[in-house]
C-alpha atoms as a PDB file:
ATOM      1  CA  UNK A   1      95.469  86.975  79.880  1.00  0.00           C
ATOM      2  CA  UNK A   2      96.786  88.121  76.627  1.00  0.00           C
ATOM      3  CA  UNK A   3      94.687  90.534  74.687  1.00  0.00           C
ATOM      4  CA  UNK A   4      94.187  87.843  71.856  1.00  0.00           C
ATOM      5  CA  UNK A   5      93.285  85.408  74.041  1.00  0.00           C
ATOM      6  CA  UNK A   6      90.568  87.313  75.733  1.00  0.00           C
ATOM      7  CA  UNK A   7      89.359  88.262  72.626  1.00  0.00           C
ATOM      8  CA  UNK A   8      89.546  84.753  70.953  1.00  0.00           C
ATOM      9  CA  UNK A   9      87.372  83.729  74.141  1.00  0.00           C
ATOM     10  CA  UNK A  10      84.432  86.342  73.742  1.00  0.00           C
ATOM     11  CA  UNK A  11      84.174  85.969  70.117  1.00  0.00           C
ATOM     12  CA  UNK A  12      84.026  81.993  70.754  1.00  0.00           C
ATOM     13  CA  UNK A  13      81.342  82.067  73.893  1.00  0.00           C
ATOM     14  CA  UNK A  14      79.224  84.648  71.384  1.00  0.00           C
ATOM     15  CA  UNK A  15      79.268  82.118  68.421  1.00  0.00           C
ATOM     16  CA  UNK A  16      78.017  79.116  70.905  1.00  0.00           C
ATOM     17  CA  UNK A  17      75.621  82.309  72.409  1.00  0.00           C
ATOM     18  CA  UNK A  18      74.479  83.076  69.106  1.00  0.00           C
ATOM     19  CA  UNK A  19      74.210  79.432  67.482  1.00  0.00           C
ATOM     20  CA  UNK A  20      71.923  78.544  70.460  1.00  0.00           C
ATOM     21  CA  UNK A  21      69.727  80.660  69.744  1.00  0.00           C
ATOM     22  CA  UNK A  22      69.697  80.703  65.711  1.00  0.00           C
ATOM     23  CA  UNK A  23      68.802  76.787  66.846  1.00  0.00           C
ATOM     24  CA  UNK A  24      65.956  77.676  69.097  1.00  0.00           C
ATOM     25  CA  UNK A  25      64.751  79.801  66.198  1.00  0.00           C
ATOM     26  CA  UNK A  26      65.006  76.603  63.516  1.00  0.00           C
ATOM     27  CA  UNK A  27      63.456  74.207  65.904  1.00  0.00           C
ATOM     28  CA  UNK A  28      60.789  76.712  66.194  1.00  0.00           C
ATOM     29  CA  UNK A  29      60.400  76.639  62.484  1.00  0.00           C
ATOM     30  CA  UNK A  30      60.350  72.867  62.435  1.00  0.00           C
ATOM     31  CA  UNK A  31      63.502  72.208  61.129  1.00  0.00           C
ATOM     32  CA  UNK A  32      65.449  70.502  63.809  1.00  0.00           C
ATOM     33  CA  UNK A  33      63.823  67.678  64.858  1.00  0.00           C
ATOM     34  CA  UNK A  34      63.729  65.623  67.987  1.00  0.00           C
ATOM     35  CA  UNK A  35      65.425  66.944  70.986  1.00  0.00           C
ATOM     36  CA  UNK A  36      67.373  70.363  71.313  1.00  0.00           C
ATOM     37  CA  UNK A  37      68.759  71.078  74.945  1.00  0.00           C
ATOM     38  CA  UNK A  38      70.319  74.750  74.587  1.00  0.00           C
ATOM     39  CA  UNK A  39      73.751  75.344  76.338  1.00  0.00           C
ATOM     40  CA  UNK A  40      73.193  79.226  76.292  1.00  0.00           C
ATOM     41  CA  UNK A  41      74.366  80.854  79.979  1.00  0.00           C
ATOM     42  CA  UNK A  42      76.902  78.117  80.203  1.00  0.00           C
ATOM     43  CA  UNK A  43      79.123  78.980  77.569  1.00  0.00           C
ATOM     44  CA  UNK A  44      82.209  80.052  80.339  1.00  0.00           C
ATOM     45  CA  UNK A  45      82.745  76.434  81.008  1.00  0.00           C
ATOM     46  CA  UNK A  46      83.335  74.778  77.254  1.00  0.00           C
ATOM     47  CA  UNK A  47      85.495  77.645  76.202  1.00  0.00           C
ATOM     48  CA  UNK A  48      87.571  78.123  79.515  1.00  0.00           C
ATOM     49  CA  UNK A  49      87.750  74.494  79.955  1.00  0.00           C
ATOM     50  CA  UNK A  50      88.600  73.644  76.439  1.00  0.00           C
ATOM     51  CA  UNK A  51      90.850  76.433  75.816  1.00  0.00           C
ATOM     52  CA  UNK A  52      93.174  74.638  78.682  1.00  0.00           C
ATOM     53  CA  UNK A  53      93.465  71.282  77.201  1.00  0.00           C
ATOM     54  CA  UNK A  54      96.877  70.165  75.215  1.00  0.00           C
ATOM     55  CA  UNK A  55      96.692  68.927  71.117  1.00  0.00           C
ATOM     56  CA  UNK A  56      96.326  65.163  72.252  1.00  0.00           C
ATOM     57  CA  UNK A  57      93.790  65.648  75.143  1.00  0.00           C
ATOM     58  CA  UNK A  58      90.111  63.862  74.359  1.00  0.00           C
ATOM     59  CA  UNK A  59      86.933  65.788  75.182  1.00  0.00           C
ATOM     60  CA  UNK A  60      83.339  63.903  76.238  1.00  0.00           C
ATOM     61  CA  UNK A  61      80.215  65.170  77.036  1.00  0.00           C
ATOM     62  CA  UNK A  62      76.209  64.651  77.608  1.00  0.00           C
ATOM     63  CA  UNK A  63      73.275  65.834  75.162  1.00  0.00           C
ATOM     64  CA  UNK A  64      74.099  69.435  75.789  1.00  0.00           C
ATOM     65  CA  UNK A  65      76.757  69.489  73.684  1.00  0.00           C
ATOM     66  CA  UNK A  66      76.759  72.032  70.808  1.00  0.00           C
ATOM     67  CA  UNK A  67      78.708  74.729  73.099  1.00  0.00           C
ATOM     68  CA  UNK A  68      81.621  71.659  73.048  1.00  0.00           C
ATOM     69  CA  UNK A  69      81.612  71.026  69.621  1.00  0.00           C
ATOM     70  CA  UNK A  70      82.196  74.381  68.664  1.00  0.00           C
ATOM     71  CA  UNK A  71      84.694  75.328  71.590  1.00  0.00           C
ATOM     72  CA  UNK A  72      86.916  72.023  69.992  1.00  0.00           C
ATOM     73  CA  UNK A  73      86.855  73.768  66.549  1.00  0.00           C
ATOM     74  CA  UNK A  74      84.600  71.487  65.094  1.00  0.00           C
ATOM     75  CA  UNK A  75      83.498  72.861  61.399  1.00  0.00           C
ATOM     76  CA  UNK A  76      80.352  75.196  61.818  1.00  0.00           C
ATOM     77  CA  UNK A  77      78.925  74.279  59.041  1.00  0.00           C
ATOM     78  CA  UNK A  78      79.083  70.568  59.824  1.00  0.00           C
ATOM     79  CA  UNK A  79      77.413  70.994  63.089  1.00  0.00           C
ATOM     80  CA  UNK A  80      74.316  73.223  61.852  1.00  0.00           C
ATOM     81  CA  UNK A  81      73.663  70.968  58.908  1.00  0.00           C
ATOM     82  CA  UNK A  82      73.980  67.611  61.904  1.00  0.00           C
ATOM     83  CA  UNK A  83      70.995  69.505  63.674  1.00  0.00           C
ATOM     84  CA  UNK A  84      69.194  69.633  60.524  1.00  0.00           C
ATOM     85  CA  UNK A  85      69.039  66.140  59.509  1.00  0.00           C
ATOM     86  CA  UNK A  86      71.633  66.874  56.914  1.00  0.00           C
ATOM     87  CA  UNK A  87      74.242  64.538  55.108  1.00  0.00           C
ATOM     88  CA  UNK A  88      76.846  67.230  55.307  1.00  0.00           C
ATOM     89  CA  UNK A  89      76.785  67.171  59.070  1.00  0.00           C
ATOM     90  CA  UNK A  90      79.395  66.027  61.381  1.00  0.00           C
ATOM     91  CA  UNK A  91      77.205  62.727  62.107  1.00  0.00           C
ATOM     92  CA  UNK A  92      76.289  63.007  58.524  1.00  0.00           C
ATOM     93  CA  UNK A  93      73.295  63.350  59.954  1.00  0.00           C
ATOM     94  CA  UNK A  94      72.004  60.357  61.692  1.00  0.00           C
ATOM     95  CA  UNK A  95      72.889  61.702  65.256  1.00  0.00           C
ATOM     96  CA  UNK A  96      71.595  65.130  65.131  1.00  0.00           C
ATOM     97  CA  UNK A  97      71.554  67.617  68.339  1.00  0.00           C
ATOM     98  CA  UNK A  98      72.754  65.178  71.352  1.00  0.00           C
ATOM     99  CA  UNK A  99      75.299  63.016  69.194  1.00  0.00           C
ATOM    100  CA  UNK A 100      77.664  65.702  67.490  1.00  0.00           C
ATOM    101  CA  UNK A 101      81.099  64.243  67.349  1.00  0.00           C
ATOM    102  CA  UNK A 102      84.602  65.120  65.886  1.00  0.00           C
ATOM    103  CA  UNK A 103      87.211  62.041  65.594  1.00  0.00           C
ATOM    104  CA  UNK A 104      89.949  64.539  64.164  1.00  0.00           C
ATOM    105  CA  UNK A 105      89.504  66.546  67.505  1.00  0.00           C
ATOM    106  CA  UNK A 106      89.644  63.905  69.801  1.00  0.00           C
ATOM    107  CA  UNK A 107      85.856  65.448  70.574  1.00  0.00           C
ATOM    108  CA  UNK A 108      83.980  61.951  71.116  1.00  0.00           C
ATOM    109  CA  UNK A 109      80.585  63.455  71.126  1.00  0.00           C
ATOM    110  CA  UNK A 110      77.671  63.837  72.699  1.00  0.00           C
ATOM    111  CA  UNK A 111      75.817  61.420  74.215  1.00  0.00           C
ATOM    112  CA  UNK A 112      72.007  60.883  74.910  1.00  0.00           C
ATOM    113  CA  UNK A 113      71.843  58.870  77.703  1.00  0.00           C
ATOM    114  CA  UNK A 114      72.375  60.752  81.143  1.00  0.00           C
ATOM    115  CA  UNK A 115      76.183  59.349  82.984  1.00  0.00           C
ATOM    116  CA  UNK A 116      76.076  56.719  79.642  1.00  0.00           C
ATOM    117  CA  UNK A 117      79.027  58.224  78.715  1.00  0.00           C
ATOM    118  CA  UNK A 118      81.404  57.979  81.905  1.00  0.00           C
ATOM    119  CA  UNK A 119      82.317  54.796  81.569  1.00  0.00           C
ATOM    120  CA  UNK A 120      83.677  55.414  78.122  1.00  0.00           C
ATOM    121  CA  UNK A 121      85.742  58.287  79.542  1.00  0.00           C
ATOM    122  CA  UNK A 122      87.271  55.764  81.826  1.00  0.00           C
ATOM    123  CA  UNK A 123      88.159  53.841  79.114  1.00  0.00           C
ATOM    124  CA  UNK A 124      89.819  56.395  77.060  1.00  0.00           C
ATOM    125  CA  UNK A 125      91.681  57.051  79.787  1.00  0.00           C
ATOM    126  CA  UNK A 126      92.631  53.968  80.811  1.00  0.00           C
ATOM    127  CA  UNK A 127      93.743  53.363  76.941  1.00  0.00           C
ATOM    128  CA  UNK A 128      96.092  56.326  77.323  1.00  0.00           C
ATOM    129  CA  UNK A 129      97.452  55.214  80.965  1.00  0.00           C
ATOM    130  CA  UNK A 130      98.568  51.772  78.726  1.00  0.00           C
ATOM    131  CA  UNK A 131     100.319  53.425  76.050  1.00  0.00           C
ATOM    132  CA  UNK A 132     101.812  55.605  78.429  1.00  0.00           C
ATOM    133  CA  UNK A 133     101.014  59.018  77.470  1.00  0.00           C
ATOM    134  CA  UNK A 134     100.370  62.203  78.645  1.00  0.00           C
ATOM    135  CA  UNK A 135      97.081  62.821  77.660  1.00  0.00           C
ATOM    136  CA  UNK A 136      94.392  63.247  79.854  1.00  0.00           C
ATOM    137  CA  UNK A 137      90.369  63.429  79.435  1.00  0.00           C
ATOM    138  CA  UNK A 138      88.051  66.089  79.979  1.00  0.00           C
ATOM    139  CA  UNK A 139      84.596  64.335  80.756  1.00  0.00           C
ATOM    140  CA  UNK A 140      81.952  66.960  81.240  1.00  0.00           C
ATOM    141  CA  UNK A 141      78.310  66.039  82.979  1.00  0.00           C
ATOM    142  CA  UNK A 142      75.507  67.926  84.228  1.00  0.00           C
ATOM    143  CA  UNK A 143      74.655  67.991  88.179  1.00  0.00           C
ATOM    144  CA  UNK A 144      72.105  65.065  87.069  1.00  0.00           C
ATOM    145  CA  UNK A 145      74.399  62.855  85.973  1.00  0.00           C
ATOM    146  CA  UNK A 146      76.596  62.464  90.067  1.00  0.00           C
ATOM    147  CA  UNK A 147      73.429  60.477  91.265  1.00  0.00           C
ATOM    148  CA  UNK A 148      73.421  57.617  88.434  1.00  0.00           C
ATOM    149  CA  UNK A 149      75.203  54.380  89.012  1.00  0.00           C
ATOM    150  CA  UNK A 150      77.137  54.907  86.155  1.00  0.00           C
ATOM    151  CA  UNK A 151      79.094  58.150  87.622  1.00  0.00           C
ATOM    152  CA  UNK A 152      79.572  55.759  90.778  1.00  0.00           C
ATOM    153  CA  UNK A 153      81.328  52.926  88.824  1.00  0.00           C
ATOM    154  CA  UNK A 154      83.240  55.137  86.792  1.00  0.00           C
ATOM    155  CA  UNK A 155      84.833  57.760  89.379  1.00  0.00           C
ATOM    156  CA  UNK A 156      85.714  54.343  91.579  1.00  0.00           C
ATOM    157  CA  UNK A 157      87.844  52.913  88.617  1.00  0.00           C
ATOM    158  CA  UNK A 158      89.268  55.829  88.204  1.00  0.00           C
ATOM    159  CA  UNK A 159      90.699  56.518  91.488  1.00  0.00           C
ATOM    160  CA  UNK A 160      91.299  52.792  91.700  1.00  0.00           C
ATOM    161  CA  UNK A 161      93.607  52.520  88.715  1.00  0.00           C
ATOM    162  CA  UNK A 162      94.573  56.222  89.287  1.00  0.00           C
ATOM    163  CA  UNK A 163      93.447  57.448  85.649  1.00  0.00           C
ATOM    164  CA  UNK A 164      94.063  60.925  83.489  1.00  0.00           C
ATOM    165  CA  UNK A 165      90.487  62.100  83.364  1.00  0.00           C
ATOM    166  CA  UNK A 166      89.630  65.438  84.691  1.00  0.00           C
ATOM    167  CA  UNK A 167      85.818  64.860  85.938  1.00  0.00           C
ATOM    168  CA  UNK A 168      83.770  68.433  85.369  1.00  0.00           C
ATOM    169  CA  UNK A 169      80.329  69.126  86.861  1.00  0.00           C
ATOM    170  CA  UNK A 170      78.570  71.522  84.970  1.00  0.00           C
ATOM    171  CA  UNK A 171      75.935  72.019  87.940  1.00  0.00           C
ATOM    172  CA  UNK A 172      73.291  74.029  86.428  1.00  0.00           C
ATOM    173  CA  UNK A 173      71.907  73.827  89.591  1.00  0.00           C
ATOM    174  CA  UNK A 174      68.883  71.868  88.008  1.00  0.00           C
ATOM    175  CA  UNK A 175      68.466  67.802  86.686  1.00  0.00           C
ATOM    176  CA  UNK A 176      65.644  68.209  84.084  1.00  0.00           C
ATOM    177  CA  UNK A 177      63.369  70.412  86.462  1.00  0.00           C
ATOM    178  CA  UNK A 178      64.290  68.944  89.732  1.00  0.00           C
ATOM    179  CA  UNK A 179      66.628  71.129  91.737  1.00  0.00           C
ATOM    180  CA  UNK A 180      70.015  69.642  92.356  1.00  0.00           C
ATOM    181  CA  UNK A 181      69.299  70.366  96.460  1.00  0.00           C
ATOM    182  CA  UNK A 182      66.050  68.038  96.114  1.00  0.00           C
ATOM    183  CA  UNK A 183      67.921  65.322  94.401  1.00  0.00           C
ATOM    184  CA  UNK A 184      70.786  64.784  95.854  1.00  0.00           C
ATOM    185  CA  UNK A 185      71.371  63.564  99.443  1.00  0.00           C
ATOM    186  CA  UNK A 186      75.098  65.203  99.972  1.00  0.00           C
ATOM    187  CA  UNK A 187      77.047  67.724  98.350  1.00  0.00           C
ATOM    188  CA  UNK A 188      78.435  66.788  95.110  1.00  0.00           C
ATOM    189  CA  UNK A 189      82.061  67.768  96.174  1.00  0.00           C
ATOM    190  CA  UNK A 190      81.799  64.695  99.191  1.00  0.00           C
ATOM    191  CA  UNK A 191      80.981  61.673  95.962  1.00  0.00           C
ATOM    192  CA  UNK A 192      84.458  63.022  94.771  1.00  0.00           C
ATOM    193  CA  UNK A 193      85.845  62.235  98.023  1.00  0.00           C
ATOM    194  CA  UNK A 194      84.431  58.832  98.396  1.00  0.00           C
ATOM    195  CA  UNK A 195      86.822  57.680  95.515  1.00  0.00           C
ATOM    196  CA  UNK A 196      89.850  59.384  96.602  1.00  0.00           C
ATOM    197  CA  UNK A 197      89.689  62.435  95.061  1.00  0.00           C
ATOM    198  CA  UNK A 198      89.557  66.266  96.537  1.00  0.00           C
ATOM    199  CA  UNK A 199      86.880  67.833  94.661  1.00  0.00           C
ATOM    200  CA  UNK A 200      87.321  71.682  94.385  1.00  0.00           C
ATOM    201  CA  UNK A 201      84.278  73.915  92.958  1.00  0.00           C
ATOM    202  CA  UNK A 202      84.278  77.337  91.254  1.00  0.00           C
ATOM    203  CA  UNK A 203      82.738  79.743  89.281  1.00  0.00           C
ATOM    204  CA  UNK A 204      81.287  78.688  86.166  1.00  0.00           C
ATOM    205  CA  UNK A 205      80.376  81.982  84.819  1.00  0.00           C
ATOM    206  CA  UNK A 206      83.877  83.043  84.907  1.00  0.00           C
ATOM    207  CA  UNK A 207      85.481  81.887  82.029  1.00  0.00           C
ATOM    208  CA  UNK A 208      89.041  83.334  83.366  1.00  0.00           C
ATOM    209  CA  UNK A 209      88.965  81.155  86.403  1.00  0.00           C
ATOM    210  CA  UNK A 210      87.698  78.319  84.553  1.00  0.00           C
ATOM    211  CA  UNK A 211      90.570  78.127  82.503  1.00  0.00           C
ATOM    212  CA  UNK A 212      92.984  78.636  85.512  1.00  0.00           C
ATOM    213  CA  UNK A 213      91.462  75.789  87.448  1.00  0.00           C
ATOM    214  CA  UNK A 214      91.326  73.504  84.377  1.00  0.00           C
ATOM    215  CA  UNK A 215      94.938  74.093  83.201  1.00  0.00           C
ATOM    216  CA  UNK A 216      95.654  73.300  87.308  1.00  0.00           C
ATOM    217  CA  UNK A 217      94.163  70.229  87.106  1.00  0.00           C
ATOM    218  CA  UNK A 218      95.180  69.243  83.922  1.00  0.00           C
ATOM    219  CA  UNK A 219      98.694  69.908  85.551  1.00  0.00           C
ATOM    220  CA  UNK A 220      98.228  67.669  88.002  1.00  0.00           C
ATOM    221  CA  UNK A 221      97.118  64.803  86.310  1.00  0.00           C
ATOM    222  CA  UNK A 222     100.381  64.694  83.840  1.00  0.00           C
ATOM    223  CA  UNK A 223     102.554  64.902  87.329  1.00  0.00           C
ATOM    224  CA  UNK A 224     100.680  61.141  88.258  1.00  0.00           C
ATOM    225  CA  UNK A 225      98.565  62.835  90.718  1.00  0.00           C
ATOM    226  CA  UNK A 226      95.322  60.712  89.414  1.00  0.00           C
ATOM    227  CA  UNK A 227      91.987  62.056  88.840  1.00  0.00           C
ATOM    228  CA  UNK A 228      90.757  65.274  89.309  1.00  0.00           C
ATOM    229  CA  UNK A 229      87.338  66.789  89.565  1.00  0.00           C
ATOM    230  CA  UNK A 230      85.819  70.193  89.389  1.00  0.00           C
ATOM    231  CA  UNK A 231      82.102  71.292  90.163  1.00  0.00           C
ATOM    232  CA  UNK A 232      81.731  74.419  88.414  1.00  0.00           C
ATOM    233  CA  UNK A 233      78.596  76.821  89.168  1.00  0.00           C
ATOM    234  CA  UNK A 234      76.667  78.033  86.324  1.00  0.00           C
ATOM    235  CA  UNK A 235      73.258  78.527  85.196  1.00  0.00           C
ATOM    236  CA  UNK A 236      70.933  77.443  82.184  1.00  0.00           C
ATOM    237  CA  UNK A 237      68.806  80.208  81.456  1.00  0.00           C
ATOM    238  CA  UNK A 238      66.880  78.580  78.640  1.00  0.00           C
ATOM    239  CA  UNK A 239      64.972  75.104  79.902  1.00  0.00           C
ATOM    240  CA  UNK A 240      65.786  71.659  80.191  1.00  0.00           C
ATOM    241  CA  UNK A 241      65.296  71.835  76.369  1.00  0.00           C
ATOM    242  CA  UNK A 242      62.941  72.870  73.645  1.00  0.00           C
ATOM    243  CA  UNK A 243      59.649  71.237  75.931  1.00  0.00           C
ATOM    244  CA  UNK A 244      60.154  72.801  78.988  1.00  0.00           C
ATOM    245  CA  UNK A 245      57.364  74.841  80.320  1.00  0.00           C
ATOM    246  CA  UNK A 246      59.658  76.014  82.945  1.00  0.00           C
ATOM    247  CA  UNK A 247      57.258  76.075  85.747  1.00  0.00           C
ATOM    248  CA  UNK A 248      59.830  75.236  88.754  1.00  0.00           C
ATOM    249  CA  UNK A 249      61.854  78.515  89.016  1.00  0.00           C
ATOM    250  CA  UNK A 250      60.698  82.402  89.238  1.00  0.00           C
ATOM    251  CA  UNK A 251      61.569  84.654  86.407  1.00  0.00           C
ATOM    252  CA  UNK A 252      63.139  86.395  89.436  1.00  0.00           C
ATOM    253  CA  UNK A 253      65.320  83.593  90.268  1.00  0.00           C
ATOM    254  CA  UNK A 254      66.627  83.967  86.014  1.00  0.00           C
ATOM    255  CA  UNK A 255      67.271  87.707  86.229  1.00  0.00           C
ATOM    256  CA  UNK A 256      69.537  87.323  89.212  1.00  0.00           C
ATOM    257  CA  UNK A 257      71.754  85.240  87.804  1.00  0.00           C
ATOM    258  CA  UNK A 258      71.676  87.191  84.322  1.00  0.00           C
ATOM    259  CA  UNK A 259      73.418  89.236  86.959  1.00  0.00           C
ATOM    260  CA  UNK A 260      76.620  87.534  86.191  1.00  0.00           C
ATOM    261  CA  UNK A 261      76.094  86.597  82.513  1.00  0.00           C
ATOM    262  CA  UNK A 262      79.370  84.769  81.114  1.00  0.00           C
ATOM    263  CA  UNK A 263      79.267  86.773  78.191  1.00  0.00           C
ATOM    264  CA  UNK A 264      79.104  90.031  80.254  1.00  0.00           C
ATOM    265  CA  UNK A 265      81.656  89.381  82.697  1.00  0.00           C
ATOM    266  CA  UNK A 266      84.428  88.462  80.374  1.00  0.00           C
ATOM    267  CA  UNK A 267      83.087  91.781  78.561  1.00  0.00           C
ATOM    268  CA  UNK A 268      83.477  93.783  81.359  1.00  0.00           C
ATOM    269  CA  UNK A 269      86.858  92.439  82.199  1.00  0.00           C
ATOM    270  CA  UNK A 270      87.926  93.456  78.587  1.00  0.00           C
ATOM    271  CA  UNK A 271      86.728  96.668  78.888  1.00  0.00           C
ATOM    272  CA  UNK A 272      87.964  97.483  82.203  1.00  0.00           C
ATOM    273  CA  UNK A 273      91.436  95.915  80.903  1.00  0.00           C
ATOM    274  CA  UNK A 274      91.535  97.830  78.023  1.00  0.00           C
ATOM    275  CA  UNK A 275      92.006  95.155  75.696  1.00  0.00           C
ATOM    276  CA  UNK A 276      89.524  96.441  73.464  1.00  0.00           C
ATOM    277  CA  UNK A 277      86.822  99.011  72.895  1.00  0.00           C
ATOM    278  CA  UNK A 278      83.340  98.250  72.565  1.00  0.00           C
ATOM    279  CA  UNK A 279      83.302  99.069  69.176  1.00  0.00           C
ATOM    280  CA  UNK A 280      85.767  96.115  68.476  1.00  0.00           C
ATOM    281  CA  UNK A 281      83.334  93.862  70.572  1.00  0.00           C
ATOM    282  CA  UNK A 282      80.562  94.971  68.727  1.00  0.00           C
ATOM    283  CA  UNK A 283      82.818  94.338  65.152  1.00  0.00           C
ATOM    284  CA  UNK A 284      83.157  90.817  66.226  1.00  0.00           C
ATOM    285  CA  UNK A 285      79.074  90.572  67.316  1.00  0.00           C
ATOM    286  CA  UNK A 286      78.767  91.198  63.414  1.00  0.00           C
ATOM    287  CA  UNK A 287      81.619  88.597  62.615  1.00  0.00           C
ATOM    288  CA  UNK A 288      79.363  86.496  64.533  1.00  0.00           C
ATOM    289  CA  UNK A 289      76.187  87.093  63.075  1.00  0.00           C
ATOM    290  CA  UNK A 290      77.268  86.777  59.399  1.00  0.00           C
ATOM    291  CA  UNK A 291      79.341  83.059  60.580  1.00  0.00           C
ATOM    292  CA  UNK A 292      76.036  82.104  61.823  1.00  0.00           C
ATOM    293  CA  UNK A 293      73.826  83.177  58.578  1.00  0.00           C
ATOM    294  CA  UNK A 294      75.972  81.202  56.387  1.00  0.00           C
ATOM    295  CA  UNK A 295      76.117  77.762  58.324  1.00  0.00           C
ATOM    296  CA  UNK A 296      72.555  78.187  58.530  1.00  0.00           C
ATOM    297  CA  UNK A 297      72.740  78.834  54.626  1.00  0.00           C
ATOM    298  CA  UNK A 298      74.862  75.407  54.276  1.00  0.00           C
ATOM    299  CA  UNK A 299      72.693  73.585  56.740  1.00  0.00           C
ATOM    300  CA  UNK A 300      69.565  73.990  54.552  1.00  0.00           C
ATOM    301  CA  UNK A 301      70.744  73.669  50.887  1.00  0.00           C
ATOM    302  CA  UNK A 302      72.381  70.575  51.532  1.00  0.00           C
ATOM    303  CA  UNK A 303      70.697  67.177  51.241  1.00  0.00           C
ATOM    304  CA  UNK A 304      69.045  65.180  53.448  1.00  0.00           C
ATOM    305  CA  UNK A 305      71.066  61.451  53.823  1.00  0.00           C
ATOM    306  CA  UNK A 306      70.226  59.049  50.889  1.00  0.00           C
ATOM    307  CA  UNK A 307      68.096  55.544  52.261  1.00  0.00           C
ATOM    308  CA  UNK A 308      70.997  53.749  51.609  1.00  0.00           C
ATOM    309  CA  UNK A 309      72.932  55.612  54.523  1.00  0.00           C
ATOM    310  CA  UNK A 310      70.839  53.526  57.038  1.00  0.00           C
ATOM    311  CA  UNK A 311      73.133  50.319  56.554  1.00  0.00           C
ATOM    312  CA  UNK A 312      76.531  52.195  56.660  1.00  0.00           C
ATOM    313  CA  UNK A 313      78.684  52.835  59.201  1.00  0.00           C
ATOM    314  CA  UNK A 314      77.099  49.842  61.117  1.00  0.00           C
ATOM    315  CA  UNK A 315      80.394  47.752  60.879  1.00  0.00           C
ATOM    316  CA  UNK A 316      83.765  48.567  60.476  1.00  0.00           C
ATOM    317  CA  UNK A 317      85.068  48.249  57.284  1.00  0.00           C
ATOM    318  CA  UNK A 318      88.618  46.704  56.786  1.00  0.00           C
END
């Protein structure tokens, strides 16, 4: 990789690092309300996956989905103010954390319900198949999400009509606080196979390889090749979200894969590379930081949605 490029990847994994946990702090505060599931240890996959897609490519996800809306480019500011409650935010701020969307970025959100959004992925790709395009969709899920009916109906469509969507696993190696081992009776790479498709699994925390493997399978899906799907390895090292006591893992068990941080391998690939010093790294931590300050600055002077916002955007207007 390019010098840019590796740099454009660290200073975009330490924004989503950094707005996770400027988040946590705001929840804390009681200023996000409802849920808030934190994406931070998983930032590898959004940004090496993302970073591989072409201009016309669409991008769904689950709840956890901040890390995604920033990794499309969606506006900063937009997305802080959403988790506030705000008018200004991307949802204008009826969805808040687990609904952030972006229509100009093909980024279709967010969704609350766990596998609720696979079927729509089908259909986005099925859309595309009819019109004869080359565009493909990138349909993320959690480890969680292979045991639900709706993963089931979706993945068999999709092999059946042989569809452009690149199915990635982001197996955090826990569903909620169940371990993926306890809840699932076979490896998640043999569902792929039951519908026809040759599942390959990597490393998450690499953000290098996860780009590599996307752009691969992203490759193959414009040659006609059908599906693809990817399990890719990571780790959450913050809980389920906000409410989690975290009482089913050892701090021992978090340490060791702090190990192989995301964040700190692509650092220590840039430094061994000599792409940049640490100095420069450390330039773009402060980058960061101020980026941060002021969406949190926008979030909180702007104001809350008038009543009247409850009865639009219910039907489409012609």
């Amino acid at each position: 990789m390019d010098k840019e490029t590796l740099l454009d990847w660290y200073r975009q994994m330490v924004l989503i690092r950094r707005f996770e946990q400027r988040s946590a702090e705001l929840y804390q505060q009681g200023k996000i309300g409802g849920f808030l599931h934190l994406y931070i240890g998983q930032e590898a996959i959004a940004v090496g996956s993302i970073a591989a897609k072409a201009e016309g490519d669409h991008v769904i996800t689950a709840y956890r989905d901040h890390g995604h809306a920033i990794a499309v480019g969606a506006d900063l500011n937009a997305v802080m103010a959403e988790l506030l409650g705000k008018q200004t935010g991307v949802s204008m701020g009826k969805g808040g954390s687990m609904h952030l969307a972006d229509v100009s970025r093909r980024y279709w959100g967010g969704y609350a319900v766990v596998g609720g959004h696979l079927p729509l992925a089908t259909g986005i790709a099925l859309a595309e198949q009819y019109r004869e395009t080359e565009n493909a969709v990138l349909c993320y899920m959690g480890d969680g999400a292979t045991n639900i009916g709706y993963f089931h109906e979706s993945l068999n469509l999709a092999g059946v009509w042989q569809l452009p969507v690149l199915w990635i696993i982001e197996n955090n190696n826990y569903g909620m606080g169940t371990s993926v081992d306890r809840a699932s009776a076979a490896p998640i790479l043999d569902k792929a196979k039951a519908y026809g498709m040759n599942g390959e699994q990597i490393d998450g925390m690499n953000v290098m390889e996860v780009y590599e493997t996307t752009q691969d399978c992203l490759q193959k899906i414009r040659d006609g090749e059908g599906p693809q799907f990817v399990e890719m390895i990571t780790y959450r090292y913050e809980g389920h979200s906000m409410g989690d006591p975290l009482r089913y893992r050892t701090k021992e068990e978090v340490e060791k894969w702090r190990e192989d941080d995301p964040i700190g391998v692509l650092e220590r690939h840039i430094l061994d590379e000599k792409a940049a010093d640490q100095e420069a790294l450390e330039a773009i931590d402060g980058e960061v930081e101020e980026r941060i300050e002021a969406a949190v600055q926008f979030a909180e002077e702007s104001p809350l949605p008038e009543p009247e916002a409850l009865y639009s955007g219910i039907y489409v207007e012609a």
